[in-house]
C-alpha atoms as a PDB file:
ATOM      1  CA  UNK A   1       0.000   0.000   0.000  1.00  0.00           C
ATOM      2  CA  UNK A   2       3.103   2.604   0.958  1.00  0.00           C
ATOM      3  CA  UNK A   3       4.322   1.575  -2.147  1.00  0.00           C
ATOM      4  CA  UNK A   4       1.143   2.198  -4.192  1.00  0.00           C
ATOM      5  CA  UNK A   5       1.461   6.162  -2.213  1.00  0.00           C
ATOM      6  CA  UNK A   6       4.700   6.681  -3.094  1.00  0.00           C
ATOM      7  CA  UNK A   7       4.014   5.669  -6.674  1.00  0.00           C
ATOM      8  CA  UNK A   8       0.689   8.107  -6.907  1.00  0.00           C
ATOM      9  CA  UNK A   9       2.576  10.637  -5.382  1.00  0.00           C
ATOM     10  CA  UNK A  10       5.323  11.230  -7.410  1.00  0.00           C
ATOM     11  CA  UNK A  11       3.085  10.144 -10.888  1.00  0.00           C
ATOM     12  CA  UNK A  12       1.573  14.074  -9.298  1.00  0.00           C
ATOM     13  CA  UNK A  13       5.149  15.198  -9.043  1.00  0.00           C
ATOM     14  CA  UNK A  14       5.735  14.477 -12.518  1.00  0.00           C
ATOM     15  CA  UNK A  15       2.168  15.932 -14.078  1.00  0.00           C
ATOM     16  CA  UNK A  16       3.172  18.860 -11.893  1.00  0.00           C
ATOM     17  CA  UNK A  17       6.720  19.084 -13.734  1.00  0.00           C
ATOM     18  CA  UNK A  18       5.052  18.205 -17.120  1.00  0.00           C
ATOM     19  CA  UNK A  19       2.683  21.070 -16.543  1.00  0.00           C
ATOM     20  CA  UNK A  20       5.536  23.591 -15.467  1.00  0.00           C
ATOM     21  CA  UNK A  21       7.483  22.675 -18.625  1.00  0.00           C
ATOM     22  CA  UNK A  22       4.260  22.854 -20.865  1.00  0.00           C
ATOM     23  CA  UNK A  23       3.615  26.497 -19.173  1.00  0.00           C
ATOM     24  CA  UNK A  24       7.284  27.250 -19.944  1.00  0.00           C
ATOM     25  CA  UNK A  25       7.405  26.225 -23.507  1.00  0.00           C
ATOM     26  CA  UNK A  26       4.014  28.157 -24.355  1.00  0.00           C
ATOM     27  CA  UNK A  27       5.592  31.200 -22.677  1.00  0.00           C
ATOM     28  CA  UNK A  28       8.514  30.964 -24.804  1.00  0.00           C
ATOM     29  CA  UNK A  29       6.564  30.158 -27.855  1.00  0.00           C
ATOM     30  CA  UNK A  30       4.927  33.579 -26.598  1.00  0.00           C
ATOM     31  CA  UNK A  31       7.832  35.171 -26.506  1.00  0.00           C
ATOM     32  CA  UNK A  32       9.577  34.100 -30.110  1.00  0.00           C
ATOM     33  CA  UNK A  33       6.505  35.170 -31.929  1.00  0.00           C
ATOM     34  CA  UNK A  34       6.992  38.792 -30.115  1.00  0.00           C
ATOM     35  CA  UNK A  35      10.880  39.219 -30.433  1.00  0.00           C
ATOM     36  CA  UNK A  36       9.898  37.870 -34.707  1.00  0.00           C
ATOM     37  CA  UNK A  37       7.670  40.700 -34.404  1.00  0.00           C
ATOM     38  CA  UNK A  38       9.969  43.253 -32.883  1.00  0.00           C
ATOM     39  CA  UNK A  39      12.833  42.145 -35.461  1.00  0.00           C
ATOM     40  CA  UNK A  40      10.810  42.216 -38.242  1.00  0.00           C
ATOM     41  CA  UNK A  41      10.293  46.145 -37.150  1.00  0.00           C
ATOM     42  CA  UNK A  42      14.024  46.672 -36.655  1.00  0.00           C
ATOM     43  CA  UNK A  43      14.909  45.257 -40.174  1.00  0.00           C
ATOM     44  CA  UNK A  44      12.037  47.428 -41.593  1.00  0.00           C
ATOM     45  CA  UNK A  45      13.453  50.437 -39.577  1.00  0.00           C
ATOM     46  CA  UNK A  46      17.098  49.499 -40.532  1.00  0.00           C
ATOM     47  CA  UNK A  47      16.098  49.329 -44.120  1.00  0.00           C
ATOM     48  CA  UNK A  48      13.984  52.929 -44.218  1.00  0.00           C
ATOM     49  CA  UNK A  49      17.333  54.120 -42.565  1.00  0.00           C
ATOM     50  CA  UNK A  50      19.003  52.731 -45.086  1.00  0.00           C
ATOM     51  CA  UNK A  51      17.043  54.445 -47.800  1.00  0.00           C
ATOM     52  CA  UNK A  52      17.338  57.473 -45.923  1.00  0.00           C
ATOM     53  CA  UNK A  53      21.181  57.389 -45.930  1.00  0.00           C
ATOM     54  CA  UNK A  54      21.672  56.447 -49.296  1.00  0.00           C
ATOM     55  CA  UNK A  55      19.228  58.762 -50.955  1.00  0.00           C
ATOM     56  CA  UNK A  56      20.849  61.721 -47.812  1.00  0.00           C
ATOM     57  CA  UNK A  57      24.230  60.552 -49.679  1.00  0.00           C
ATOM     58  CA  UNK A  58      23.210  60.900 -53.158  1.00  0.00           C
ATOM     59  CA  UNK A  59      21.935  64.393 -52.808  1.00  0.00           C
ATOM     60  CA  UNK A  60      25.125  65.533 -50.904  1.00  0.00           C
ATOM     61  CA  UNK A  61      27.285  63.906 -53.758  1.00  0.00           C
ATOM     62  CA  UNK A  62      25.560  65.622 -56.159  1.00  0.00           C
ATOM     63  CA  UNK A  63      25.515  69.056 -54.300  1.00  0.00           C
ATOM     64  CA  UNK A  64      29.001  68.729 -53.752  1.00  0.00           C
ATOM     65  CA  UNK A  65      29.759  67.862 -57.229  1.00  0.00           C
ATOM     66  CA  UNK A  66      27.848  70.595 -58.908  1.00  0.00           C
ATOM     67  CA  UNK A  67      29.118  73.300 -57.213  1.00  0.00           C
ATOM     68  CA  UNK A  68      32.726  71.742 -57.254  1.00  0.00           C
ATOM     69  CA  UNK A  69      32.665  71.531 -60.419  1.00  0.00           C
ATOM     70  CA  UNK A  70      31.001  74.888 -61.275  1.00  0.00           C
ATOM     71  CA  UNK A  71      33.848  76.167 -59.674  1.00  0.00           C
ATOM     72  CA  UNK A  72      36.597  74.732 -61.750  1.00  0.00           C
ATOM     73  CA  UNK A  73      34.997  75.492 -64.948  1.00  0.00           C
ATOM     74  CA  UNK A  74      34.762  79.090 -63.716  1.00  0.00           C
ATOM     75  CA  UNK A  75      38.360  79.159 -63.227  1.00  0.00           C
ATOM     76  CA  UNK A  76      40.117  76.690 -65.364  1.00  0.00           C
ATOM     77  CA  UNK A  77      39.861  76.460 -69.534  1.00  0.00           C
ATOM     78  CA  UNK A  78      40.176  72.830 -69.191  1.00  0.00           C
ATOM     79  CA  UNK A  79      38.416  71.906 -65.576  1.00  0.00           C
ATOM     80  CA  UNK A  80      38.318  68.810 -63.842  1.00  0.00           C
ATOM     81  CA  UNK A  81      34.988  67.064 -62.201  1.00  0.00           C
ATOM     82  CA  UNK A  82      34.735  66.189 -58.938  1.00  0.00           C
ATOM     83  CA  UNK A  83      33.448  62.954 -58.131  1.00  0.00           C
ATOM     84  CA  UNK A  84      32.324  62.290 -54.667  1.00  0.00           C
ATOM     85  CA  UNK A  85      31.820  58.548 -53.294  1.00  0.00           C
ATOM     86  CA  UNK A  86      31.128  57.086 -50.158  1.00  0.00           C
ATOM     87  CA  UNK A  87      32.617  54.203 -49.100  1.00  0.00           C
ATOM     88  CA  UNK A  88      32.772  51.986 -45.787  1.00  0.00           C
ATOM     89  CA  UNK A  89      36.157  51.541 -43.860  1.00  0.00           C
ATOM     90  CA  UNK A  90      36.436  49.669 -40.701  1.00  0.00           C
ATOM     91  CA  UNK A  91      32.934  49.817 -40.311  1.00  0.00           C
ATOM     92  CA  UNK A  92      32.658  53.147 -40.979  1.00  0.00           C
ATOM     93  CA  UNK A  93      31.528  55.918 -43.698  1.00  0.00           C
ATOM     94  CA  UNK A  94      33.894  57.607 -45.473  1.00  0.00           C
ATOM     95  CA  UNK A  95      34.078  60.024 -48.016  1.00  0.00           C
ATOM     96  CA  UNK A  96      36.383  59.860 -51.313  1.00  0.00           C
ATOM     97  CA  UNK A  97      36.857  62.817 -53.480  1.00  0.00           C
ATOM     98  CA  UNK A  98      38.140  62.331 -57.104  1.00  0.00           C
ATOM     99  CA  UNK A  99      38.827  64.447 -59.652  1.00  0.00           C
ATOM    100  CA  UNK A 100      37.742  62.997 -63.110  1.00  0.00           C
ATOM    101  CA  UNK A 101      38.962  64.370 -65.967  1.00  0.00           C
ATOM    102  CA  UNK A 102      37.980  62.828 -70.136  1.00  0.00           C
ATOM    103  CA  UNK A 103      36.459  59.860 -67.890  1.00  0.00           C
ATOM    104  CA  UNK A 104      40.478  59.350 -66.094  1.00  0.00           C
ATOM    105  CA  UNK A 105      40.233  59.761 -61.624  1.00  0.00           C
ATOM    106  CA  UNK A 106      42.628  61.973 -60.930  1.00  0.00           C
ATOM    107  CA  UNK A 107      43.796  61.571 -57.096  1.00  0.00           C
ATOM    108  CA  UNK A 108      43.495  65.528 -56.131  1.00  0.00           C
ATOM    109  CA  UNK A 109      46.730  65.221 -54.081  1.00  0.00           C
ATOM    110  CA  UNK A 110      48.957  63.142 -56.530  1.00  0.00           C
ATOM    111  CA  UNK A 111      48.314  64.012 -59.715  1.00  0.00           C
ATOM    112  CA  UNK A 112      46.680  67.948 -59.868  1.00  0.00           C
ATOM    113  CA  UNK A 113      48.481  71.072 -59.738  1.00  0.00           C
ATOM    114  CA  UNK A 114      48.065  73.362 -56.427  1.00  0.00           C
ATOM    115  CA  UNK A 115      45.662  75.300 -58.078  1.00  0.00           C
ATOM    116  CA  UNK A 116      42.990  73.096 -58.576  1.00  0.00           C
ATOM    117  CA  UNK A 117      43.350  71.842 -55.107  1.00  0.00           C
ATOM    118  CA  UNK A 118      42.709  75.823 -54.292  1.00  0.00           C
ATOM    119  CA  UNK A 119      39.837  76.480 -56.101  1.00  0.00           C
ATOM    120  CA  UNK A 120      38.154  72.879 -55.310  1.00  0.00           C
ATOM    121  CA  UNK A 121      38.732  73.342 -51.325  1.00  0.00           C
ATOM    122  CA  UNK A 122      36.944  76.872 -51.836  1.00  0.00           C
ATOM    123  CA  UNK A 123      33.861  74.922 -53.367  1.00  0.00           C
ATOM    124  CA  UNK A 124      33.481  72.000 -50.992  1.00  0.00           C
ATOM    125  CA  UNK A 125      33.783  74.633 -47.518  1.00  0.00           C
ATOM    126  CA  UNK A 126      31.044  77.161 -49.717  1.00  0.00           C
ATOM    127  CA  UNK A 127      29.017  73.763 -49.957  1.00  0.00           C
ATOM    128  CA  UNK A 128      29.398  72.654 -46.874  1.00  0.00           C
ATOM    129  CA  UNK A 129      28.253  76.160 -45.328  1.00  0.00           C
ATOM    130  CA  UNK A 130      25.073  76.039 -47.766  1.00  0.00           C
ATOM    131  CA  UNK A 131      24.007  72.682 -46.416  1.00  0.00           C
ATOM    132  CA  UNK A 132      24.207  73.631 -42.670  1.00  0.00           C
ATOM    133  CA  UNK A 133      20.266  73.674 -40.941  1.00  0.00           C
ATOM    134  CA  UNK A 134      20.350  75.851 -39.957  1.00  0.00           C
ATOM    135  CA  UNK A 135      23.002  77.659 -41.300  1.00  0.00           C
ATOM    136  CA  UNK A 136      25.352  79.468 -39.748  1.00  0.00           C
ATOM    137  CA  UNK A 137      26.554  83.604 -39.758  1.00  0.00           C
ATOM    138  CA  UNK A 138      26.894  84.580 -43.334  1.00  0.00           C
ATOM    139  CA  UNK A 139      30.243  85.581 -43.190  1.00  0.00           C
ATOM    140  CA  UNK A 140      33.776  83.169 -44.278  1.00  0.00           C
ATOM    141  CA  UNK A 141      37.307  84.371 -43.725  1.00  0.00           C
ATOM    142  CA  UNK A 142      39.551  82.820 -46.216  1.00  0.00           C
ATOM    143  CA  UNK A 143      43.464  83.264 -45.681  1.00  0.00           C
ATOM    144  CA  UNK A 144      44.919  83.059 -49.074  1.00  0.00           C
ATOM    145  CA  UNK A 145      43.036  80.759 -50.148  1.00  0.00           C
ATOM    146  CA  UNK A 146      44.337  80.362 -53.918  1.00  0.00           C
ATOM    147  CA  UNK A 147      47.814  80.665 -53.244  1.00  0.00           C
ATOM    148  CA  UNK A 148      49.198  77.916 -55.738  1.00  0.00           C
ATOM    149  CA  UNK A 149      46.959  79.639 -58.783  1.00  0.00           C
ATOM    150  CA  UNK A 150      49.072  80.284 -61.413  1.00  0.00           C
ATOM    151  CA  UNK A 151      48.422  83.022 -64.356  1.00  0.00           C
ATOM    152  CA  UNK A 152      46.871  85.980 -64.487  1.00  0.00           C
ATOM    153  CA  UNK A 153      44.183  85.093 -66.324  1.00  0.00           C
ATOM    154  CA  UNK A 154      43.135  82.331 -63.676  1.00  0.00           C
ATOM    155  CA  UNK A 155      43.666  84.483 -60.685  1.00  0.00           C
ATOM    156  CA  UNK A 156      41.410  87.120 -62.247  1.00  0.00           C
ATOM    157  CA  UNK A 157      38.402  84.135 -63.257  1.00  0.00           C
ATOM    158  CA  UNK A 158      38.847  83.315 -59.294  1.00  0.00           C
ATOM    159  CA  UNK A 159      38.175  86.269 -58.179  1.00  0.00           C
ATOM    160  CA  UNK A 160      35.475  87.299 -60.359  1.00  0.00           C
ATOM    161  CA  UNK A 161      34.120  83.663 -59.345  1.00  0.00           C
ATOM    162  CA  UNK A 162      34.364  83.988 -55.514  1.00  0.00           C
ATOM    163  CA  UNK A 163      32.271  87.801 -56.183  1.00  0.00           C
ATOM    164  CA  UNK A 164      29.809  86.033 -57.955  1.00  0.00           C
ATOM    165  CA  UNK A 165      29.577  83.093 -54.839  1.00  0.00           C
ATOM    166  CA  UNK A 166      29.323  85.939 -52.750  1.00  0.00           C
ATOM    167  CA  UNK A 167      26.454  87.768 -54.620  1.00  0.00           C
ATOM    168  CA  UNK A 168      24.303  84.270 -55.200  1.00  0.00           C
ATOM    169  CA  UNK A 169      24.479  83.140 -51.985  1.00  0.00           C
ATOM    170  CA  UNK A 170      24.654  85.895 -49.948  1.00  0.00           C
ATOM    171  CA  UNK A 171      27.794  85.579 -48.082  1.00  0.00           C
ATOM    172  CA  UNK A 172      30.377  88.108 -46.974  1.00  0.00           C
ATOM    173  CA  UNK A 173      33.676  86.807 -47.899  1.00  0.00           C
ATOM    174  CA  UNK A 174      36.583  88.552 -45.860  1.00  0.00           C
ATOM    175  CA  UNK A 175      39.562  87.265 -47.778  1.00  0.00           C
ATOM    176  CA  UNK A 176      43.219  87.787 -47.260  1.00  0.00           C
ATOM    177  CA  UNK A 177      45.117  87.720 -50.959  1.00  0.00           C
ATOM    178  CA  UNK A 178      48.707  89.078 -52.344  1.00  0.00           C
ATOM    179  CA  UNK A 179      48.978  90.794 -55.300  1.00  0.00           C
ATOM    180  CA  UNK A 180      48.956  88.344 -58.002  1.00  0.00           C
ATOM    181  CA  UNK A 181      47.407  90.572 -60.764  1.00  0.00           C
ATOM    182  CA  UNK A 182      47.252  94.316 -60.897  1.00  0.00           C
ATOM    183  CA  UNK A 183      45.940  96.334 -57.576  1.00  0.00           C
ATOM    184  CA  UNK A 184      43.625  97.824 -59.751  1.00  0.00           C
ATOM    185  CA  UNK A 185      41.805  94.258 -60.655  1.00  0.00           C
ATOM    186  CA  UNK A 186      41.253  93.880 -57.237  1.00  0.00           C
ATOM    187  CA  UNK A 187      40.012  96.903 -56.135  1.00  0.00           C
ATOM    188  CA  UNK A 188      37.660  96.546 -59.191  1.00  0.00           C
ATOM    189  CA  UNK A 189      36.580  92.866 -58.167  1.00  0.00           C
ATOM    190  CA  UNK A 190      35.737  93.458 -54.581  1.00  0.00           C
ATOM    191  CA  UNK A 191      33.515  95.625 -52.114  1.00  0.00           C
ATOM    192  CA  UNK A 192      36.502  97.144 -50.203  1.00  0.00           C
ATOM    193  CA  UNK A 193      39.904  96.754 -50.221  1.00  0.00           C
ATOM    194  CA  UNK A 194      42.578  97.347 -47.411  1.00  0.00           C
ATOM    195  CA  UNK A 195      46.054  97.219 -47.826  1.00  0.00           C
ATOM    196  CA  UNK A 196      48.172  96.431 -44.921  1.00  0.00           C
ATOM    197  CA  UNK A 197      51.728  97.349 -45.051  1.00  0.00           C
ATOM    198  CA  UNK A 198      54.765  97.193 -42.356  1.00  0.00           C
ATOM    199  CA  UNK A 199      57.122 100.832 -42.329  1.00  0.00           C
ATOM    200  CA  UNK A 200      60.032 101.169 -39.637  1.00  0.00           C
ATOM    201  CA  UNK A 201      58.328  98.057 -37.478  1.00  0.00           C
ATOM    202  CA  UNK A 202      54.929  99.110 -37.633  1.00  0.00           C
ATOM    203  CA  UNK A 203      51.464  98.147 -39.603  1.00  0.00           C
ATOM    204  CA  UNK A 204      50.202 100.433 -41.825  1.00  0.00           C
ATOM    205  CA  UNK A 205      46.599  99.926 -43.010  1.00  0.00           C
ATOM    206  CA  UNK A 206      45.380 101.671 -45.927  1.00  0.00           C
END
């Protein structure tokens, strides 16, 4: 009979664990078909994001680009293009600029004169100011900025370039420049001129 008891009572500790195992299961059956849920909402949110970012990197490649290259055919008879890709590095985003020239990338540093370089850095900080939200005080201080231009001819498209930036957009563009064509070109190509000079140890601003 004790044996019979002992037999009954752990046939009820077993139901007991088959019930506890049965209640554990349907909670984590429960909880896969939530977490499928939630994942299926983070790959459909990772995927808009990706959209986002590609089309986000699209139109600042092609803002880039157009102005870039605006610039350079302002300036140069025979301009480069400015190509603008974005690549991933060590898990990270990173922009390439090439110049492309009769369908040939050009690496800016390697194999472009000074000049270019000049002009192109000039584009890419104007288009990085016009894509700022929102953007900041109209004003850009430039420290000879095209000081590897060569020719008179190009240092005179520059600066009638950089006056027409200025008028378009609406910036004031402080710029510090040595005399690489006549005085008299500047004076005619900007708002106001000062010319600083040094006499017996001292500044002179005219």
């Amino acid at each position: 009979m004790e044996e019979i008891t002992l037999i009954r009572n752990k046939l009820e500790q077993q139901k007991g664990k088959r019930m506890q195992i049965a209640t554990s299961i349907n909670n984590f059956k429960t909880e896969i078909k939530e977490k499928t849920v939630l994942l299926h909402k983070h790959e459909k949110a990772r995927e808009i994001i990706r959209i986002v970012g590609q089309k986000t990197q699209n139109q600042i490649s092609f803002h880039i680009s157009d102005i870039t290259s605006l610039a350079m055919e302002a300036v140069f008879p025979d301009p480069y293009e400015l190509k603008v890709d974005f690549v991933q590095r060590r898990n990270k985003t990173e922009c390439d600029l090439i110049f492309v020239r009769d369908g040939m990338e050009i690496d800016p540093i390697e194999a472009s004169g000074g000049g270019a370089i000049d002009v192109a850095a000039f584009a890419l900080r104007i288009a990085s100011w016009s894509m700022q939200t929102p953007r900041s005080r109209n004003t850009i201080i430039l420290d000879e900025p095209f000081k590897h231009l060569k020719g008179h001819d190009a240092n005179q498209r520059v600066l009638d370039m950089v006056n027409e930036v200025s008028k378009k957009l609406n910036i004031q563009i402080i710029m510090i420049s040595d005399e690489r064509i006549p005085k008299e070109d500047i004076i005619a190509s900007a708002d106001k001129v000062f010319e600083i000079s040094i006499k017996d140890g001292k500044t002179i601003v005219k």
